[in-house]
Protein backbone atom coordinates (compact mmCIF):
# COMPACT_ATOMS: atom_id res chain seq x y z
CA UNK A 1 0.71 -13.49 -4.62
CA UNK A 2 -1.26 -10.73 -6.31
CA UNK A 3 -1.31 -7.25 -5.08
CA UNK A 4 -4.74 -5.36 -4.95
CA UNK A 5 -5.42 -1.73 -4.78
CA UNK A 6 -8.82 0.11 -4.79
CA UNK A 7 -9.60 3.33 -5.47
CA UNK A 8 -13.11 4.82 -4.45
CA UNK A 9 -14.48 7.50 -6.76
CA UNK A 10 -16.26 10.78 -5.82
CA UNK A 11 -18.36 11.91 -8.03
CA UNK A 12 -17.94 11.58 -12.17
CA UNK A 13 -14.51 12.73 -13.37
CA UNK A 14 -13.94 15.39 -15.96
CA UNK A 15 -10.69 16.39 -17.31
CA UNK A 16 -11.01 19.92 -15.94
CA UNK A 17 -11.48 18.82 -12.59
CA UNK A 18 -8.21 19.12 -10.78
CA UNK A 19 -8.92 18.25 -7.32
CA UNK A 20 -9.81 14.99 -8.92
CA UNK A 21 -7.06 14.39 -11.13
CA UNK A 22 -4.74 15.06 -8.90
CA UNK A 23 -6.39 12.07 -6.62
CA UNK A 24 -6.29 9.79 -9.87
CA UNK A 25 -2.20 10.72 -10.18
CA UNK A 26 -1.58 9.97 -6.31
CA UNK A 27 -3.45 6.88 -7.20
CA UNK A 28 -1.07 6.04 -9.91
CA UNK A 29 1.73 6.80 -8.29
CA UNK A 30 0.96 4.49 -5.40
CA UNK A 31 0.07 1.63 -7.98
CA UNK A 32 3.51 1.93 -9.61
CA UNK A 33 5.42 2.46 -5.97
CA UNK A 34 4.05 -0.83 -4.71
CA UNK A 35 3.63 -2.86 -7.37
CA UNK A 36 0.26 -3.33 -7.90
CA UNK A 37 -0.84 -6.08 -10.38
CA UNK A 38 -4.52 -4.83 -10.34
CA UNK A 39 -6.19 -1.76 -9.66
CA UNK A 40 -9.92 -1.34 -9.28
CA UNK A 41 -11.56 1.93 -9.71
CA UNK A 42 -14.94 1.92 -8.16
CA UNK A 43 -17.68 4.11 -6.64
CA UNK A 44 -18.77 7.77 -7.81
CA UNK A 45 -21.95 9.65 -8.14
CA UNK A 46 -23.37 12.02 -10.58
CA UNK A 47 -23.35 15.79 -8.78
């Protein structure tokens, strides 16, 4: 079986943007803690 994880965007990341990379590291985390064979990174606007 194949273990799915998405992640819904908000707004356009930038490196300097630390609220956001800090979701994108949780993210990461949780992908390695469950063993997730794909993650898909979706959503997102331009502000």
């Amino acid at each position: 079986m194949t273990n799915y994880a998405t992640l819904f965007g908000f707004g356009l990341f930038a490196a300097s943007n630390q609220k956001y990379k800090g979701y994108l590291d949780r993210f990461a985390v949780l992908v390695k803690k469950k063993k997730i064979d794909v993650a898909i990174l979706c959503g997102g606007t331009q502000t």
